[in-house]
Protein backbone atom coordinates (compact mmCIF):
# COMPACT_ATOMS: atom_id res chain seq x y z
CA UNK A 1 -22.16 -28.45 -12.92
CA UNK A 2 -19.73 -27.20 -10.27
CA UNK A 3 -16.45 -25.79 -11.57
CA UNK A 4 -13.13 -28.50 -10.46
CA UNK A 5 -10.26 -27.13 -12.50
CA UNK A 6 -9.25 -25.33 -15.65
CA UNK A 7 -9.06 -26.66 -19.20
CA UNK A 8 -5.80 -27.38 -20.55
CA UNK A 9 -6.73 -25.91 -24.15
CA UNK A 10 -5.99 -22.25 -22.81
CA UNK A 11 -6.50 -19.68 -25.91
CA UNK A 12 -4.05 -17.49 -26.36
CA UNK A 13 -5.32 -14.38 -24.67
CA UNK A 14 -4.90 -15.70 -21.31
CA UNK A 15 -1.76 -15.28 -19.00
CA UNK A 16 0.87 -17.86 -19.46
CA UNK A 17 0.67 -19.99 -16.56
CA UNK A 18 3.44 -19.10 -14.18
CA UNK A 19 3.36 -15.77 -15.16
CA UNK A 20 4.55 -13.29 -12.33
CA UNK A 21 4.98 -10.07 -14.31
CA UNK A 22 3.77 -6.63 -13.07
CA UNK A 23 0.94 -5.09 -13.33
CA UNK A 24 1.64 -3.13 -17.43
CA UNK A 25 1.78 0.87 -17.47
CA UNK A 26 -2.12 0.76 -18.96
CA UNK A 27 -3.12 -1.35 -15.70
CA UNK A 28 -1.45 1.85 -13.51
CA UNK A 29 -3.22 3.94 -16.16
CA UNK A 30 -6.41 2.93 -15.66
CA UNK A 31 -6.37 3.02 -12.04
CA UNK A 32 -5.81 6.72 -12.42
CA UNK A 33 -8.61 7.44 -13.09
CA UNK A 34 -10.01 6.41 -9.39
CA UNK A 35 -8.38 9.58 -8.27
CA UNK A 36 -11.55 10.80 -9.80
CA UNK A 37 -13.66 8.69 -8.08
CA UNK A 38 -12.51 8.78 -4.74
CA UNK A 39 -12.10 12.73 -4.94
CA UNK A 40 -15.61 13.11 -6.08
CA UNK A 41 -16.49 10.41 -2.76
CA UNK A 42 -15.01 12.90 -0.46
CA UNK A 43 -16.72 15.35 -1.53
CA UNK A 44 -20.22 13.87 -1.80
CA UNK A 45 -19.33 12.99 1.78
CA UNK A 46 -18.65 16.51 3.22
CA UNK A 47 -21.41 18.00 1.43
CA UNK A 48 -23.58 15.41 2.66
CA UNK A 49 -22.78 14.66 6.15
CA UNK A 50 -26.09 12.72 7.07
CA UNK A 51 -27.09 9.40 7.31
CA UNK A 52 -28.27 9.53 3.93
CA UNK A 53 -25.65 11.00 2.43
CA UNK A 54 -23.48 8.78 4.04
CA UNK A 55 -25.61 5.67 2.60
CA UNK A 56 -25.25 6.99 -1.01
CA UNK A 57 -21.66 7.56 -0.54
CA UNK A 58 -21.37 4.10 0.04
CA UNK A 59 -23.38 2.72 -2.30
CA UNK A 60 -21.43 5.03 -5.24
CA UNK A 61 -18.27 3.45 -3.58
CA UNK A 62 -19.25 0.03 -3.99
CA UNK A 63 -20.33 0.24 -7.08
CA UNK A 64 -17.31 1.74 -8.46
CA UNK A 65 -15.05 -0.52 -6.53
CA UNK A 66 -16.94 -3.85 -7.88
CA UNK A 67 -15.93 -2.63 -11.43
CA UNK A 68 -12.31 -1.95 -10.32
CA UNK A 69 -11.85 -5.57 -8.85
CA UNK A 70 -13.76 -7.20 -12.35
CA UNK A 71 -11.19 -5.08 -14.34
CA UNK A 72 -8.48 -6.30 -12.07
CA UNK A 73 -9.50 -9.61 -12.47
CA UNK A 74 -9.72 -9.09 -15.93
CA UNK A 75 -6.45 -7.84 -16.78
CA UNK A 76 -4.74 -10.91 -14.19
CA UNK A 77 -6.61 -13.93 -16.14
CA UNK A 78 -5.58 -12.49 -19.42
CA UNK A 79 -3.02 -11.05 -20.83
CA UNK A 80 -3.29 -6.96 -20.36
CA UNK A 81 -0.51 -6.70 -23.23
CA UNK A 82 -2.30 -7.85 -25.93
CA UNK A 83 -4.10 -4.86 -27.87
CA UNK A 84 -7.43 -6.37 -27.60
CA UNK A 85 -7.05 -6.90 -23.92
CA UNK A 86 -6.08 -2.83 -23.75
CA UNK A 87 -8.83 -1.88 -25.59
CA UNK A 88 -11.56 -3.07 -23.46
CA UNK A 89 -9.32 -1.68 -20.31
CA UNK A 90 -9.82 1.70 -22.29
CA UNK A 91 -12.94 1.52 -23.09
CA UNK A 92 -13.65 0.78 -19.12
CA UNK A 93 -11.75 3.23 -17.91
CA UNK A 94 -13.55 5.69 -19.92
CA UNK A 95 -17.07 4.17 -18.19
CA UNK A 96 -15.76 4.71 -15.13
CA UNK A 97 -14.78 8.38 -15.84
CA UNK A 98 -18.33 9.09 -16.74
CA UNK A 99 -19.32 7.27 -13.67
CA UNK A 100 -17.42 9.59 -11.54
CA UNK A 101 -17.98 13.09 -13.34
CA UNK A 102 -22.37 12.49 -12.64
CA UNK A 103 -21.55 11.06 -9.31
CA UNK A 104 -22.27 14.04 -7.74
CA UNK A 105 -25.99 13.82 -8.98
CA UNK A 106 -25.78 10.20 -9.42
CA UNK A 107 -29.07 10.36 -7.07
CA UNK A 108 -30.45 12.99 -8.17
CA UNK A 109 -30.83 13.93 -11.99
CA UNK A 110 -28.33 11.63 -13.79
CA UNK A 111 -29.17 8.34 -12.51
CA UNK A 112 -29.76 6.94 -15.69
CA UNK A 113 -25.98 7.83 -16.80
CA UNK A 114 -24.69 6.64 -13.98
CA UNK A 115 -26.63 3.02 -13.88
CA UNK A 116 -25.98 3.25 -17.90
CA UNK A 117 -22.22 3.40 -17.99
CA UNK A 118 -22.18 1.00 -14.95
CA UNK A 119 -24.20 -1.49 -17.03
CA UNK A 120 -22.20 -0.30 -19.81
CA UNK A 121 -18.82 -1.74 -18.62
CA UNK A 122 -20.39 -5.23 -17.85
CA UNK A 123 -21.83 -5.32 -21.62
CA UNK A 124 -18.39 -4.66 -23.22
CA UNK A 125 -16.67 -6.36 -21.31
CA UNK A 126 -17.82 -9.79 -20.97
CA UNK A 127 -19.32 -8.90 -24.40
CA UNK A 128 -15.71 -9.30 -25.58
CA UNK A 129 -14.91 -12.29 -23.29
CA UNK A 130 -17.48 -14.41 -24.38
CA UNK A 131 -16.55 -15.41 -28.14
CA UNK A 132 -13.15 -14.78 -27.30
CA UNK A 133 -12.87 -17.52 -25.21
CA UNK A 134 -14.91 -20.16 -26.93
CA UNK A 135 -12.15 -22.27 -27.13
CA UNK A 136 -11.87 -22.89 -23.66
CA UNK A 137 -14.95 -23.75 -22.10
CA UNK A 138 -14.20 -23.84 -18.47
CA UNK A 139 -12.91 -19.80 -19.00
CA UNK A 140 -15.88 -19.04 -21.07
CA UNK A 141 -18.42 -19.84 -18.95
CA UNK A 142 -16.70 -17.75 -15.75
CA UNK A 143 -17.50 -14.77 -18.12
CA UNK A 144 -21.12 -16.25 -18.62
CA UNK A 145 -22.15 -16.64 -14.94
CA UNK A 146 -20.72 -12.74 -14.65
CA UNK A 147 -22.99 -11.54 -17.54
CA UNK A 148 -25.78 -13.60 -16.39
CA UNK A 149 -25.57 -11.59 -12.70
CA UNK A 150 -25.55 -8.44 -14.10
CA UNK A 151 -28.59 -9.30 -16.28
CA UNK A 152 -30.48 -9.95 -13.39
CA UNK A 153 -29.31 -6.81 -11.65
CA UNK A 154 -29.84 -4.66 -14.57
CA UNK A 155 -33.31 -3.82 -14.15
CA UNK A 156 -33.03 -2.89 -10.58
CA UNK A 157 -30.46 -0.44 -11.77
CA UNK A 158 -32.47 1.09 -14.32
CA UNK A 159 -35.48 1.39 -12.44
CA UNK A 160 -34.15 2.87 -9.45
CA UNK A 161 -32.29 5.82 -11.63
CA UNK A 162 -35.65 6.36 -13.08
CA UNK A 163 -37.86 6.00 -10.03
CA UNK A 164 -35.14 7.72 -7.92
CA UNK A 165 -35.75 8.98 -4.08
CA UNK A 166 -35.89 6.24 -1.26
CA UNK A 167 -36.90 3.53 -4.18
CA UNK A 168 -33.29 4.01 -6.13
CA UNK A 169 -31.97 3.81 -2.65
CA UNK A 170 -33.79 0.76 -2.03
CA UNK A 171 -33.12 -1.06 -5.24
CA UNK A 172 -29.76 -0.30 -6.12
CA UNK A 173 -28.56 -1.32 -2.62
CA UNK A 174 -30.17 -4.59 -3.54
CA UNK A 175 -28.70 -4.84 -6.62
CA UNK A 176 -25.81 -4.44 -5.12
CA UNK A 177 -26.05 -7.24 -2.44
CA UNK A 178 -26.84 -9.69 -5.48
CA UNK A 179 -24.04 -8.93 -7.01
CA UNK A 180 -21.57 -9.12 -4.24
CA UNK A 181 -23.35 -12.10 -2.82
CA UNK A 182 -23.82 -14.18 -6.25
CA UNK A 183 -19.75 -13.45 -7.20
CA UNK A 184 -19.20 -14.64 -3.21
CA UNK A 185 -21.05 -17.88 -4.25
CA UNK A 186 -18.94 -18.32 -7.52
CA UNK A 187 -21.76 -16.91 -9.28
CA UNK A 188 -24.38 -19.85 -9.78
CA UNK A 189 -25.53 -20.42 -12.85
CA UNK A 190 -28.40 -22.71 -14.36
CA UNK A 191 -26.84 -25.29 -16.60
CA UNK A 192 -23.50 -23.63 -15.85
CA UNK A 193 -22.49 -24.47 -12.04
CA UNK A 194 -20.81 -22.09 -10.44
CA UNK A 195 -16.44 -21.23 -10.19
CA UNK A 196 -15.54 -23.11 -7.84
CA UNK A 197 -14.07 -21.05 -5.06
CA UNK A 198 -11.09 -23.26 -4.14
CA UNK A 199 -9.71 -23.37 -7.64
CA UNK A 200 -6.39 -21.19 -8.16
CA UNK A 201 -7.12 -19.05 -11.37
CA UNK A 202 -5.28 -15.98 -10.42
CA UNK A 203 -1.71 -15.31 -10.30
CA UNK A 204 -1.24 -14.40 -6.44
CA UNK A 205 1.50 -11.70 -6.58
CA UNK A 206 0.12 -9.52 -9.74
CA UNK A 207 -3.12 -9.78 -7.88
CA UNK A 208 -1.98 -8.06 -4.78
CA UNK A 209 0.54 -5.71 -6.56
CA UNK A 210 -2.58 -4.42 -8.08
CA UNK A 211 -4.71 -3.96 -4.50
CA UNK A 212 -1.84 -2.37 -3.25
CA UNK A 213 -1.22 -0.01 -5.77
CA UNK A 214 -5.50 1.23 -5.80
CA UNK A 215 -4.56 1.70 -2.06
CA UNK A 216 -1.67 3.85 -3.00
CA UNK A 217 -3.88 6.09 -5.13
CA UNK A 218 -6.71 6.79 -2.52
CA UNK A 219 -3.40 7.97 -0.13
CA UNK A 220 -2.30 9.83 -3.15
CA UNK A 221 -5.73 11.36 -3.64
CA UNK A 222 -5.92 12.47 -0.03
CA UNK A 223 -2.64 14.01 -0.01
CA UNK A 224 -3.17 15.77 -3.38
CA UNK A 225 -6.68 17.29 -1.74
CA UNK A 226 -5.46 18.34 1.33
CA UNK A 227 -2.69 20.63 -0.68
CA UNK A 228 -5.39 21.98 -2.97
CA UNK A 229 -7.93 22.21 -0.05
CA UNK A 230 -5.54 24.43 2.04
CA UNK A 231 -4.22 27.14 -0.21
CA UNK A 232 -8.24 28.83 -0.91
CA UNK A 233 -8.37 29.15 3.23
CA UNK A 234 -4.75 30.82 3.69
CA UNK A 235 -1.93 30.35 5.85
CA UNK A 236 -4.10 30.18 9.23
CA UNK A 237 -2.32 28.48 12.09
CA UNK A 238 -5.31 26.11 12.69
CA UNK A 239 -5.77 25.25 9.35
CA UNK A 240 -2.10 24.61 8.21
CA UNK A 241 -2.14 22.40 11.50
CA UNK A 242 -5.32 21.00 10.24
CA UNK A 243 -3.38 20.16 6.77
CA UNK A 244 -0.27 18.77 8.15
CA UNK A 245 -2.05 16.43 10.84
CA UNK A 246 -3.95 14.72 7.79
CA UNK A 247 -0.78 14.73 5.67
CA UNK A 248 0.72 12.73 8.60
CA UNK A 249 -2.06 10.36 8.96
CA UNK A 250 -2.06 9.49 5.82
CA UNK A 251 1.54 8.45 6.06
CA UNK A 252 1.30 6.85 9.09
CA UNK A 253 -1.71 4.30 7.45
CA UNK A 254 0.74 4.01 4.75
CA UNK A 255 3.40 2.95 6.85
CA UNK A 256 1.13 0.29 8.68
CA UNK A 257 -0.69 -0.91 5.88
CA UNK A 258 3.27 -1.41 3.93
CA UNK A 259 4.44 -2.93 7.58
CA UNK A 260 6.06 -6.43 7.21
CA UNK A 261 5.06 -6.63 3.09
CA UNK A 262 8.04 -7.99 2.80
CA UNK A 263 7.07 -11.09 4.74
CA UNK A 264 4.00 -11.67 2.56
CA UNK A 265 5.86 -11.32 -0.61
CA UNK A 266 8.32 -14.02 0.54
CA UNK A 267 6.16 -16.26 2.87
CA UNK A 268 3.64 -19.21 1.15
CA UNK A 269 0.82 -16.77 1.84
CA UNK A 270 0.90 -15.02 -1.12
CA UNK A 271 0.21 -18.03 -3.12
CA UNK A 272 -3.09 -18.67 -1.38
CA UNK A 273 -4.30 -15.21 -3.25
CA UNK A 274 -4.53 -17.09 -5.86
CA UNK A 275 -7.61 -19.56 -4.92
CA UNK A 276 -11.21 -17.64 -5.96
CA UNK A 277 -12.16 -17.45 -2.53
CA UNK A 278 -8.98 -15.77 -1.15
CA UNK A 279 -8.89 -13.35 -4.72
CA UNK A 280 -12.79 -12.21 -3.10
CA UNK A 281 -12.01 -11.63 0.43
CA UNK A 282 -8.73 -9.74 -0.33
CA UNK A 283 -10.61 -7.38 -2.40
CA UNK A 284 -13.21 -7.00 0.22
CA UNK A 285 -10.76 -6.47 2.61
CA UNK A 286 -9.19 -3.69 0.55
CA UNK A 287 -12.58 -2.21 -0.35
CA UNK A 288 -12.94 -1.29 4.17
CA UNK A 289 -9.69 -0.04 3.66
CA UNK A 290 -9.91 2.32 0.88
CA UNK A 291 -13.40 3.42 2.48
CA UNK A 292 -11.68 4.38 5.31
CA UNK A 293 -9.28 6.93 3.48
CA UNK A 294 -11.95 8.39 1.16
CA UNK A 295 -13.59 8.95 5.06
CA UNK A 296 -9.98 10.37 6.45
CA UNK A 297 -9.98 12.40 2.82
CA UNK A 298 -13.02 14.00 3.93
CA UNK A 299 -12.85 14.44 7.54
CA UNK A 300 -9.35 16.39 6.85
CA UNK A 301 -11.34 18.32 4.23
CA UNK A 302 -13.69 20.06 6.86
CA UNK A 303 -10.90 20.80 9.77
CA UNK A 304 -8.71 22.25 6.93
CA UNK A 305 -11.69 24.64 6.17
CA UNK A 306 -13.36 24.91 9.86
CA UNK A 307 -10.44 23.82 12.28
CA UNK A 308 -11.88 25.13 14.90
CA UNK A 309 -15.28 23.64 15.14
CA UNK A 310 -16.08 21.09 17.68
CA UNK A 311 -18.65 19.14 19.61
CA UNK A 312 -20.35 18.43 16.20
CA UNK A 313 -21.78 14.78 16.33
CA UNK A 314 -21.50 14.05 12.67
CA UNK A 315 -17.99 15.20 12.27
CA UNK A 316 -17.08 13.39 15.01
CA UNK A 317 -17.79 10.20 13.67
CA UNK A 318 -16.04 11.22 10.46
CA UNK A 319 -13.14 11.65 12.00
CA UNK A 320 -13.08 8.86 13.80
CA UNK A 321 -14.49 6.36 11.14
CA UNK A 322 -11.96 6.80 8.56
CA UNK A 323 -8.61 5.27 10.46
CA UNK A 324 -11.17 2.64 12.15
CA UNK A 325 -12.27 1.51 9.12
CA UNK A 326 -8.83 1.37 7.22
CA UNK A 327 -7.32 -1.02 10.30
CA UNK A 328 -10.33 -2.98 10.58
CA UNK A 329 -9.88 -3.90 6.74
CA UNK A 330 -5.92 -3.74 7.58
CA UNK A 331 -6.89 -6.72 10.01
CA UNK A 332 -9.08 -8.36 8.09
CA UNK A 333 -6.88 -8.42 5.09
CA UNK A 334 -4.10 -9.95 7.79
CA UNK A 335 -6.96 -12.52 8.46
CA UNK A 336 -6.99 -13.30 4.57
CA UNK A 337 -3.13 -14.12 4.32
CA UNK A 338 -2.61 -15.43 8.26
CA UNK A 339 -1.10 -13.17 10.16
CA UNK A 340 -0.99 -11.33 13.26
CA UNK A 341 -3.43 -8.23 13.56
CA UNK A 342 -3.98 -8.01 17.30
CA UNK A 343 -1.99 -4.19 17.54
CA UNK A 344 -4.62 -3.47 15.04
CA UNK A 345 -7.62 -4.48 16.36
CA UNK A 346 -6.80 -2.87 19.48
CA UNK A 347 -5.63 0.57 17.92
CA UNK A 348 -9.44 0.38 16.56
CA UNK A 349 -10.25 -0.05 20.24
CA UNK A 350 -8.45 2.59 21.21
CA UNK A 351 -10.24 4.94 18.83
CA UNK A 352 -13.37 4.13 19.45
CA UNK A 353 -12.88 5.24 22.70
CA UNK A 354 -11.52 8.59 22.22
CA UNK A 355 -14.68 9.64 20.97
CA UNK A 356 -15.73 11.50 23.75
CA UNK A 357 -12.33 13.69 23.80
CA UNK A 358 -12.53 13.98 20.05
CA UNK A 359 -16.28 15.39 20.31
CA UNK A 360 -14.99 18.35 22.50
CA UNK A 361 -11.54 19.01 20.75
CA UNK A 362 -11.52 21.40 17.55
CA UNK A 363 -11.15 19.38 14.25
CA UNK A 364 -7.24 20.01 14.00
CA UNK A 365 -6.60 18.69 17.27
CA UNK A 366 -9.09 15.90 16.68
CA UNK A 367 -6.69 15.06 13.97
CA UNK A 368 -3.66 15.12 16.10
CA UNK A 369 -4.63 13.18 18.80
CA UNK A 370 -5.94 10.72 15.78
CA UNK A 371 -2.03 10.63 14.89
CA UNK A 372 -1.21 9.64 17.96
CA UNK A 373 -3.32 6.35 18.38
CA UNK A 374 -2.54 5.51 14.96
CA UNK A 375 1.80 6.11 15.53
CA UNK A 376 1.31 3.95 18.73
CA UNK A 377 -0.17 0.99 16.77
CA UNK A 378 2.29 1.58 14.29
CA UNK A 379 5.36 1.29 17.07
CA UNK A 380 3.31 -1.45 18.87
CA UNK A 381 3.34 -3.32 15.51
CA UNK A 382 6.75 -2.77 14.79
CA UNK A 383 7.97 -4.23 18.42
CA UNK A 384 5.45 -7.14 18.28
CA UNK A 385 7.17 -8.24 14.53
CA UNK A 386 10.75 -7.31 15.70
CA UNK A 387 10.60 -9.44 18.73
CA UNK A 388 8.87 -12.65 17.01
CA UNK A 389 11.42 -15.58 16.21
CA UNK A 390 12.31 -16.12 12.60
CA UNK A 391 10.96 -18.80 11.02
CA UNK A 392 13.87 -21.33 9.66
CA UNK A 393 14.68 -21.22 6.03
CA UNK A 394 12.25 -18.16 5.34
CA UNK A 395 13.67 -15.11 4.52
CA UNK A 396 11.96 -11.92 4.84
CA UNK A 397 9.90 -12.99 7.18
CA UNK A 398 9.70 -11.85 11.02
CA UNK A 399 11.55 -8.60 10.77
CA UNK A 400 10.49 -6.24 7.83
């Protein structure tokens, strides 16, 4: 049975149809507490600048981010207002705290509390779903098909905490892949079908106010470390210079990530967010993004404390991974919605090949000339929209 449309006999815990409202205070609430997460990324990253450590860093980033996008999802089908609604976004948000205070030794000693409270947040939540909306079939078995997923993934996650070493690397990476894979799919289910991925069950502007605003908080959470990171180090020249060339980075992917919003929040493309398929490859989009500032968070965390260090292969690439990865999802997200990302994709270009100069350059001038690419894609970006023609009748659009 393959998933055509929603039933009509919608219970009263979902969204009124129509509904554009913004995302509630406990939605910004709860993605709060990411600044946890992606602080406690960063610094898995710097204190583990190998391939490995890499690896787990992504793997404890994906995992997090897949229940951030469920809870997004959550809180956009049904109505985040109601008190039962807000207590299972509390009770999640409390998972995900745990999540990030063992991540540190997430692959280590506390495995199992980190694949429990994972597994956790799946259980109450779609434990909740499921009666809740019996009266509407079609909605209760999207919760199903979740729950069913995560059952099959659920031993993988416990036995790799317990086994741990190269075999929780192994198996959580492939529990993992199901997941992401099987939700790509619309989840296939026996008996059940699967969603079907052309069916418009979100509401397209709450949707993206909410990937926005996650992307907002990694920034924030970059900014926020680079102040604390400075001030144990001192005033040194390098470092302060350091400090202020991440601090400008930062804005500067800001400013291109927020370039010509206003022309998706008038233009058509907004409403396509709202089709299963487009909902999925936004978030994915989003999810290279925000790995590339947790990557920027970290690279500006070792040239505030060594700014001076250079020709060091693995910080190199750090440096030079985080803006690459935020515009390749930048242009993959413009992909998602139509647009042009061509100044993108060539400011990635462009970084790739300063690799060589960035390996010989200390870390705070690595930074700068980072700043640089990125402020010419920026202005690139800007002229490219500025000189485009106006579409007729569409306001907004063009010139933002």
């Amino acid at each position: 049975m393959t998933e055509r449309r929603d039933d009509q006999s919608i219970p009263t815990i979902r969204r009124p149809r129509g509904s554009v409202e913004p995302p509630s205070f406990l939605e910004l609430f709860f993605d709060i507490a990411f600044i946890i997460v992606f602080a406690q990324l960063s610094q898995e990253l710097t204190q583990h600048l190998t391939g490995e450590g890499a690896f787990e860093t992504v793997l404890l980033l994906l995992t997090a981010w897949w229940v951030w996008v469920l809870t997004v999802w959550l809180t956009d089908l049904f109505n985040p207002r109601l008190s039962k609604i807000q207590v299972v976004t509390i009770l999640i948000m409390l998972g995900v705290m745990l999540m990030a205070l063992v991540m540190p030794t997430a692959f280590e000693t506390r495995g199992l509390y980190f694949a429990g409270a994972y597994l956790a947040i799946h259980v109450v939540r779609d434990g909740f779903l499921i009666p809740s909306t019996r009266v509407n079939r079609t909605v209760q078995a999207r919760s199903i098909r979740v729950i069913f997923w995560h059952g099959l993934t659920s031993p993988l996650w416990i036995g790799g905490a317990i086994a741990g070493g190269d075999t929780q690397l192994v198996l959580w990476s492939a529990a993992l892949v199901i997941e992401y894979v099987s939700a790509t799919d619309g989840w296939p289910t026996p008996r059940l079908g699967r969603t079907e991925l052309a069916s418009r069950i979100f509401a397209g502007p709450h949707l993206y106010e909410r990937h926005r605003q996650i992307f907002v908080v990694a920034l924030g959470e970059m900014i926020l470390s680079v102040g604390l990171r400075v001030l144990p180090v001192g005033l040194a020249t390098e470092s302060v210079a350091a400090a202020a060339a991440a601090i400008v980075g930062a804005l500067l992917v800001f400013q291109i990530y927020i370039n010509r919003a206003r022309e998706l929040l008038a233009g058509a493309s907004i409403g396509l967010l709202a089709q299963v398929r487009r909902g999925i490859l936004m978030s994915h989009s989003h999810l290279v993004m925000v790995a590339g500032v947790v990557v920027m968070a970290a690279a500006a965390d070792l040239a505030v404390h060594d700014p001076l260090r250079r020709e060091e292969v693995a910080w190199t690439i750090c440096v030079v991974a985080g803006p690459t990865l935020f515009l390749l999802g930048s242009a993959l997200f413009d992909l998602v919605v139509h647009r042009s990302f061509r100044p993108r994709l060539i400011g990635m270009l462009v970084l790739l090949a300063t690799v060589p100069a960035l390996h010989v350059l200390p870390m705070y001038a690595a930074l700068v000339l980072i700043d640089v690419v990125l402020a010419v894609t920026l202005v690139v970006e800007v002229t490219v929209a500025y000189r485009r023609p106006v579409a007729p009748g569409v306001l907004g659009r063009g010139r933002s």
